[in-house]
N, C-alpha and C. Protein backbone atom coordinates (compact mmCIF):
# COMPACT_ATOMS: atom_id res chain seq x y z
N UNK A 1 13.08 79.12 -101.91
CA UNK A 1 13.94 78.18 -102.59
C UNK A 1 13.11 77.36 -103.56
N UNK A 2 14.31 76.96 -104.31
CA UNK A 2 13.07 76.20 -105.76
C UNK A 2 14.22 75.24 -105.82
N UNK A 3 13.56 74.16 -106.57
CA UNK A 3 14.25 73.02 -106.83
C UNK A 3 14.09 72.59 -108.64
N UNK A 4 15.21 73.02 -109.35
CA UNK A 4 14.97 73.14 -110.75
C UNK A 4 15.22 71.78 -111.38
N UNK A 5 14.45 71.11 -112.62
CA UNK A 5 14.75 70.19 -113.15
C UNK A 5 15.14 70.87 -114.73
N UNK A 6 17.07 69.92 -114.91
CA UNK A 6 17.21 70.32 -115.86
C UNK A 6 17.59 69.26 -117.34
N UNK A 7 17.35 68.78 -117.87
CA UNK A 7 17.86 67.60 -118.76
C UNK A 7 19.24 67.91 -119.70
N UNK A 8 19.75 67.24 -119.91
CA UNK A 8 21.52 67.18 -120.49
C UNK A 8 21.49 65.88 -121.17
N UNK A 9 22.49 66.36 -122.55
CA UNK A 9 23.14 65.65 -123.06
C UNK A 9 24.42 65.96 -123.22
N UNK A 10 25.08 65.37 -123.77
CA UNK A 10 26.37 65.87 -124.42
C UNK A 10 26.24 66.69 -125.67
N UNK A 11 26.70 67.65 -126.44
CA UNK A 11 26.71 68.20 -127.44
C UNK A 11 27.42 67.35 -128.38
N UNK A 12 26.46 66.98 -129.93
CA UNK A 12 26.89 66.41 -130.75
C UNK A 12 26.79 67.66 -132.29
N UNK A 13 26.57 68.50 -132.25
CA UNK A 13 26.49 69.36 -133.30
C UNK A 13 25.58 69.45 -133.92
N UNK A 14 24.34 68.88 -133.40
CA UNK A 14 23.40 68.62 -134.22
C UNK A 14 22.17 70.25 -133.54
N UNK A 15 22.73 71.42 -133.19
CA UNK A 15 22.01 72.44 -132.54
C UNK A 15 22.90 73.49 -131.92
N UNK A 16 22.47 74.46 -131.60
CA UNK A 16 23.08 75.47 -131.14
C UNK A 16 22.92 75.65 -129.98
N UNK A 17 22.64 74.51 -128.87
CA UNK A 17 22.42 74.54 -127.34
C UNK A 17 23.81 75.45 -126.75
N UNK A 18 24.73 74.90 -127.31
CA UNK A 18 26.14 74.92 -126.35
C UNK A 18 27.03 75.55 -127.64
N UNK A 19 27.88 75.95 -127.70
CA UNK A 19 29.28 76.77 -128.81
C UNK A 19 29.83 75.50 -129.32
N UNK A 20 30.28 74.92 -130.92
CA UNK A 20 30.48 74.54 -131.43
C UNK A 20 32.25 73.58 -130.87
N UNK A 21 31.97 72.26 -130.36
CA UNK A 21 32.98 71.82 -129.83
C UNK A 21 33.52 71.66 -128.30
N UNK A 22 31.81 71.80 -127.64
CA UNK A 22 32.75 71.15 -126.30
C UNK A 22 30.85 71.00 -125.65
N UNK A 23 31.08 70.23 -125.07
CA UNK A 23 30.48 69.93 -123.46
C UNK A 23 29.30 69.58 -123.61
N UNK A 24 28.79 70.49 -122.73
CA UNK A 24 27.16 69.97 -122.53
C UNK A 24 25.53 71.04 -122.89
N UNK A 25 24.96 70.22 -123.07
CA UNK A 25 23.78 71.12 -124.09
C UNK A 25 22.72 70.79 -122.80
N UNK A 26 22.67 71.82 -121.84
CA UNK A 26 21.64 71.69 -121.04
C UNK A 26 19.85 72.16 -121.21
N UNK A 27 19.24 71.49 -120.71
CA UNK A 27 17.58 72.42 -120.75
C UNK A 27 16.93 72.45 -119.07
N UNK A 28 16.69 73.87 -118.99
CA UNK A 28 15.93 73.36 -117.54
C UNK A 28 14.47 73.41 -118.05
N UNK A 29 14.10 72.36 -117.73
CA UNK A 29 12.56 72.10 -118.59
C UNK A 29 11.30 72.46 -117.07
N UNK A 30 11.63 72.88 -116.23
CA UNK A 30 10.76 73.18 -115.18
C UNK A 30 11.36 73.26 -113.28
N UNK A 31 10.52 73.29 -113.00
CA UNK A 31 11.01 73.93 -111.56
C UNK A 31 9.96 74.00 -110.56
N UNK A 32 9.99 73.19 -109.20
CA UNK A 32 9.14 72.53 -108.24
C UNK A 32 9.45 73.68 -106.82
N UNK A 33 8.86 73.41 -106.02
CA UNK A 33 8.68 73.83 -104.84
C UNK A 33 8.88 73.16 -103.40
N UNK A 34 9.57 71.96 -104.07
CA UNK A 34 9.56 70.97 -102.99
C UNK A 34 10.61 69.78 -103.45
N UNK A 35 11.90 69.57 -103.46
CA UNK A 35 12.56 68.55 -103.39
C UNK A 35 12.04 67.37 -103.98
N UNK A 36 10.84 67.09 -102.98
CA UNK A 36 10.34 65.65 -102.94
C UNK A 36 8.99 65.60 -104.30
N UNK A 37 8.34 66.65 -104.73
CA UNK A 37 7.75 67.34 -106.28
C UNK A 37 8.85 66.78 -107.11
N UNK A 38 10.11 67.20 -107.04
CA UNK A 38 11.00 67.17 -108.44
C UNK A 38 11.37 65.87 -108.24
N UNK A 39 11.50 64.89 -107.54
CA UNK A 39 11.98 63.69 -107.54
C UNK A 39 10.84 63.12 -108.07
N UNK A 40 9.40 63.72 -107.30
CA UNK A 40 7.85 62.69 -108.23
C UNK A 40 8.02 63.19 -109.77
N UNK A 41 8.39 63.94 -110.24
CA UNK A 41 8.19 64.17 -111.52
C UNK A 41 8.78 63.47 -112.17
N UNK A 42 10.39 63.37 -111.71
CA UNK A 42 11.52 62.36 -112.67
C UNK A 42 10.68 60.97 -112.36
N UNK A 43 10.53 60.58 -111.33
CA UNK A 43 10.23 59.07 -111.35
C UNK A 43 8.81 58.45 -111.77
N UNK A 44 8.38 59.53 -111.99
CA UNK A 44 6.93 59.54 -112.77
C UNK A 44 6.94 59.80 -114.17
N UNK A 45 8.25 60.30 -114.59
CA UNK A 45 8.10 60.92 -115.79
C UNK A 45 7.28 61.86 -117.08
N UNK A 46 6.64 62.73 -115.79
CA UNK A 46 6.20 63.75 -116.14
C UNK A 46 6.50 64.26 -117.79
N UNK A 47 6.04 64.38 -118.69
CA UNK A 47 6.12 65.17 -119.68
C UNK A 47 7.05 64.38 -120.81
N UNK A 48 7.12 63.02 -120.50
CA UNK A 48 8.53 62.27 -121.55
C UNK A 48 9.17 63.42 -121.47
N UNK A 49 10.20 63.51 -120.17
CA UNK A 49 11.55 64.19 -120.32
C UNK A 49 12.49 64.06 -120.70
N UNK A 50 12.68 62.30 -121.40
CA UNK A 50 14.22 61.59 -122.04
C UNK A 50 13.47 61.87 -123.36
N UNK A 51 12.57 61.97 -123.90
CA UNK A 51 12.09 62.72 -125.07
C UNK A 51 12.59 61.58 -126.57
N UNK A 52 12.28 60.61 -125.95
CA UNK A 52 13.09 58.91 -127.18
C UNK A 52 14.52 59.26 -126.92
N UNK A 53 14.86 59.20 -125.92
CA UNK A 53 16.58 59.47 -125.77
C UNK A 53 17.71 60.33 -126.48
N UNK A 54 16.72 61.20 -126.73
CA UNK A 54 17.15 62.65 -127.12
C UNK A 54 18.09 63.74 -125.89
N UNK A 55 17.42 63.50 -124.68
CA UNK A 55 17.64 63.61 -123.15
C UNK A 55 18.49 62.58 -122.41
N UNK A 56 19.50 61.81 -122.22
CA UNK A 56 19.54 60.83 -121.31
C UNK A 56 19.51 61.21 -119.90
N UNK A 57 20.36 62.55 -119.53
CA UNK A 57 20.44 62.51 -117.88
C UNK A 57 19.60 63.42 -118.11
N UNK A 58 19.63 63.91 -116.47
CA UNK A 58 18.69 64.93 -115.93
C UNK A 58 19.52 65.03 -114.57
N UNK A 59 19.11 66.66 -113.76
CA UNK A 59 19.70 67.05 -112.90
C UNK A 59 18.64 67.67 -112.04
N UNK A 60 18.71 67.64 -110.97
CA UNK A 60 17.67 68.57 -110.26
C UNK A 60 18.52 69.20 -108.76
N UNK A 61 18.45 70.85 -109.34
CA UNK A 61 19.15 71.49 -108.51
C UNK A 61 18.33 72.34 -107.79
N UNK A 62 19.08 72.62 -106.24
CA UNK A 62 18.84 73.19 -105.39
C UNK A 62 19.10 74.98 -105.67
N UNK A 63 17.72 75.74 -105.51
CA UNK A 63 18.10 77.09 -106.14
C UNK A 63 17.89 77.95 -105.16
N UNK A 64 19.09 78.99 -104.48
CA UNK A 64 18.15 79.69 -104.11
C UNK A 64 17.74 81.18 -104.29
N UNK A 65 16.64 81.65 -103.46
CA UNK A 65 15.62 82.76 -103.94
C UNK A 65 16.84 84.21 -104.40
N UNK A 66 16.43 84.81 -105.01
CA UNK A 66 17.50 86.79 -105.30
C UNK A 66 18.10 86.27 -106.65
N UNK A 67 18.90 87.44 -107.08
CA UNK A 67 19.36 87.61 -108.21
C UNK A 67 20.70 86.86 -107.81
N UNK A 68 20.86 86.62 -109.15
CA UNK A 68 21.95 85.60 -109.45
C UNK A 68 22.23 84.59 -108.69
N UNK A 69 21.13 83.66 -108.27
CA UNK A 69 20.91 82.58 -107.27
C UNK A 69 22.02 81.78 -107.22
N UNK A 70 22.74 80.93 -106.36
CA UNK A 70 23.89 80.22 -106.12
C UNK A 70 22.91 78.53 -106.01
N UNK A 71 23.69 78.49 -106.85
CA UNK A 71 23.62 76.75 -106.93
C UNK A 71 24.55 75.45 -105.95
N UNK A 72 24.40 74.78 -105.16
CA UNK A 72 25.24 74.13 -104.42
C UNK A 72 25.17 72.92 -104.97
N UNK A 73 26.59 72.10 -105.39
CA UNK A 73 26.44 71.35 -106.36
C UNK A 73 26.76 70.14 -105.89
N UNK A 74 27.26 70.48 -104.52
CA UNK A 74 26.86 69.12 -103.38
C UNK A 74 25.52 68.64 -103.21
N UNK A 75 24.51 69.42 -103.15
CA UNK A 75 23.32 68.84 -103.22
C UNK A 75 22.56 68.49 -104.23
N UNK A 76 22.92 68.65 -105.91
CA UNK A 76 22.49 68.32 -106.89
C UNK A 76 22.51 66.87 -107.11
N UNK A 77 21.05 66.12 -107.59
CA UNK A 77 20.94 64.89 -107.82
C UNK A 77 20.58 64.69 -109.52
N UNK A 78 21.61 63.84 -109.69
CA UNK A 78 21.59 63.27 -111.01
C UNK A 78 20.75 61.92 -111.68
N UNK A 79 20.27 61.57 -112.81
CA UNK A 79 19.76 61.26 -113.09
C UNK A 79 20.21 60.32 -114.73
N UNK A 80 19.76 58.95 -114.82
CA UNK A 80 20.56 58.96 -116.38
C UNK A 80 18.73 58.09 -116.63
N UNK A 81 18.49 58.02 -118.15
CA UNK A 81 17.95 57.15 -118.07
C UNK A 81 17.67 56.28 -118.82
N UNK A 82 17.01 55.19 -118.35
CA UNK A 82 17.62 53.48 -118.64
C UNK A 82 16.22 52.98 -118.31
N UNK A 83 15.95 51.61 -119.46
CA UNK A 83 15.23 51.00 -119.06
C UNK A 83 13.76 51.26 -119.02
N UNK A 84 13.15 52.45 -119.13
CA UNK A 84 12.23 53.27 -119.62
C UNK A 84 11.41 53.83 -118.40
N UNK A 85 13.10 54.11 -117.31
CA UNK A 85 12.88 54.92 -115.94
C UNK A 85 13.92 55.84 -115.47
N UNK A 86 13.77 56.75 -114.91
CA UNK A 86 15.11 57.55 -114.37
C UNK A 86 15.76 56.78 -113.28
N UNK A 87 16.46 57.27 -113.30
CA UNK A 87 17.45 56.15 -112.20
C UNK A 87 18.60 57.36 -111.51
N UNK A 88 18.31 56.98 -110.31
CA UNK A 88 19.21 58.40 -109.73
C UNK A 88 20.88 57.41 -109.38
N UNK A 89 21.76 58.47 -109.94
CA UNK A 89 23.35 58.28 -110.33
C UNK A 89 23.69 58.79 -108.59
N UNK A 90 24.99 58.07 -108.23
CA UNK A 90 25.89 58.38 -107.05
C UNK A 90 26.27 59.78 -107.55
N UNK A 91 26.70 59.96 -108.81
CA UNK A 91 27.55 61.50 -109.00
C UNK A 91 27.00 61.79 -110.27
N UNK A 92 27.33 62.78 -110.75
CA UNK A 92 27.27 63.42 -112.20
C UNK A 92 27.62 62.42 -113.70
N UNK A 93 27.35 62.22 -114.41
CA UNK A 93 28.04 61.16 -115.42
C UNK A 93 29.49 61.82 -115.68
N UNK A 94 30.51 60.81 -116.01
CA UNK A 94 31.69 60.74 -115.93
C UNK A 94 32.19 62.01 -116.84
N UNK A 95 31.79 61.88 -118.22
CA UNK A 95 31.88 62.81 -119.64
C UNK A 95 32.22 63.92 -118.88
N UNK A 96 30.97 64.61 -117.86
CA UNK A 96 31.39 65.72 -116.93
C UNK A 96 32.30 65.94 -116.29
N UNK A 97 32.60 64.89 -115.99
CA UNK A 97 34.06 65.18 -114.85
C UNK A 97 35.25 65.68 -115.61
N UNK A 98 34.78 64.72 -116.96
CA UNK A 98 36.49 64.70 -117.81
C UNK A 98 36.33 65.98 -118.19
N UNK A 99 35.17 66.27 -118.78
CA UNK A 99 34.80 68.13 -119.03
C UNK A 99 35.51 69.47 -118.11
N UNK A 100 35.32 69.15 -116.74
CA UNK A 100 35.93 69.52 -115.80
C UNK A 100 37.08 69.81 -115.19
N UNK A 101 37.43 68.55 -115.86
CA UNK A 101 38.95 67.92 -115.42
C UNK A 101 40.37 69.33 -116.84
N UNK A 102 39.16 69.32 -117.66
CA UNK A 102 40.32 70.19 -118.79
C UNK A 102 39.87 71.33 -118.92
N UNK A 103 39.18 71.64 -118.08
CA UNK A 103 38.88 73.34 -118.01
C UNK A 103 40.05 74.00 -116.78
N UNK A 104 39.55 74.99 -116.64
CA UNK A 104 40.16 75.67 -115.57
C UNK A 104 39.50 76.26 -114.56
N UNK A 105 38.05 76.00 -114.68
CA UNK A 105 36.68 76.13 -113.54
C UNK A 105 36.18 75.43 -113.63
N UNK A 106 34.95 75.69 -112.32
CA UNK A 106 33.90 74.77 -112.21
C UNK A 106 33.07 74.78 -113.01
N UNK A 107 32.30 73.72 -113.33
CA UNK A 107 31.53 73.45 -114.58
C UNK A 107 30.56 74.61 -113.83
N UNK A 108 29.53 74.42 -112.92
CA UNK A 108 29.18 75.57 -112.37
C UNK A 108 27.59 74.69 -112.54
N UNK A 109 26.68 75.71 -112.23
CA UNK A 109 25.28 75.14 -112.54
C UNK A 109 24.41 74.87 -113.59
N UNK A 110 23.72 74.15 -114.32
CA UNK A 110 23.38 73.36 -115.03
C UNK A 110 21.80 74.47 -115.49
N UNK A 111 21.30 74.91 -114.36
CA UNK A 111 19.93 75.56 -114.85
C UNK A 111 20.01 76.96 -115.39
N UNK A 112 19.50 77.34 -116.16
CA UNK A 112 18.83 78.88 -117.06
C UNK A 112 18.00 79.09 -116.76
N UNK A 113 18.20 80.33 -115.81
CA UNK A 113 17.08 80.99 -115.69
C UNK A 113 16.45 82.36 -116.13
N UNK A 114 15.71 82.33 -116.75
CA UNK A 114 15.53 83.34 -117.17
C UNK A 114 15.41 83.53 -119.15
């Protein structure tokens, strides 16, 4: 099992992260071995991951090992950041939900692998 860190914004058009007109422009910028690794990285801020607030949230998901790994999105911890620290969120930022809320699936998992 791996524990992936991935950073998110919203898509503003300014790139070809995400299809022209909806959601979210994810990056998984790396990937730990240990839960308690990916939490030292966000709160250490390893690598300027909000990148001058280019990045605001961040996600760090639970992966596990084989092809086409299943993501459990009960255990995913979110991240926004503020103040010139990560700060871990009760849930996902809202934007997502409403994202969610007008689809007809689950937003699903946040990391690329591969």
């Amino acid at each position: 099992m791996i524990f992936t860190i991935t950073t998110v914004r919203e898509y503003d058009g300014r790139d070809d992260l995400v299809a022209p007109g909806g959601g979210r422009a994810p990056r998984t910028v790396g990937y730990m071995e240990t839960q308690e690794k990916a939490l030292q990285c966000l709160y250490e801020d390893w690598g300027d991951l909000n990148e001058a607030g280019y990045w605001p949230w961040a996600v760090i998901e639970e992966v596990e090992e084989g092809l086409y790994p299943r993501i459990n999105d009960k255990k995913s911890i979110w991240f926004e950041y503020g103040n010139k620290r990560w700060i871990k969120l009760n849930r996902r930022p809202a934007w997502l939900n409403k994202e969610e809320e007008e689809s007809d699936s689950l937003i699903g998992s946040f990391t690329s692998i591969g």
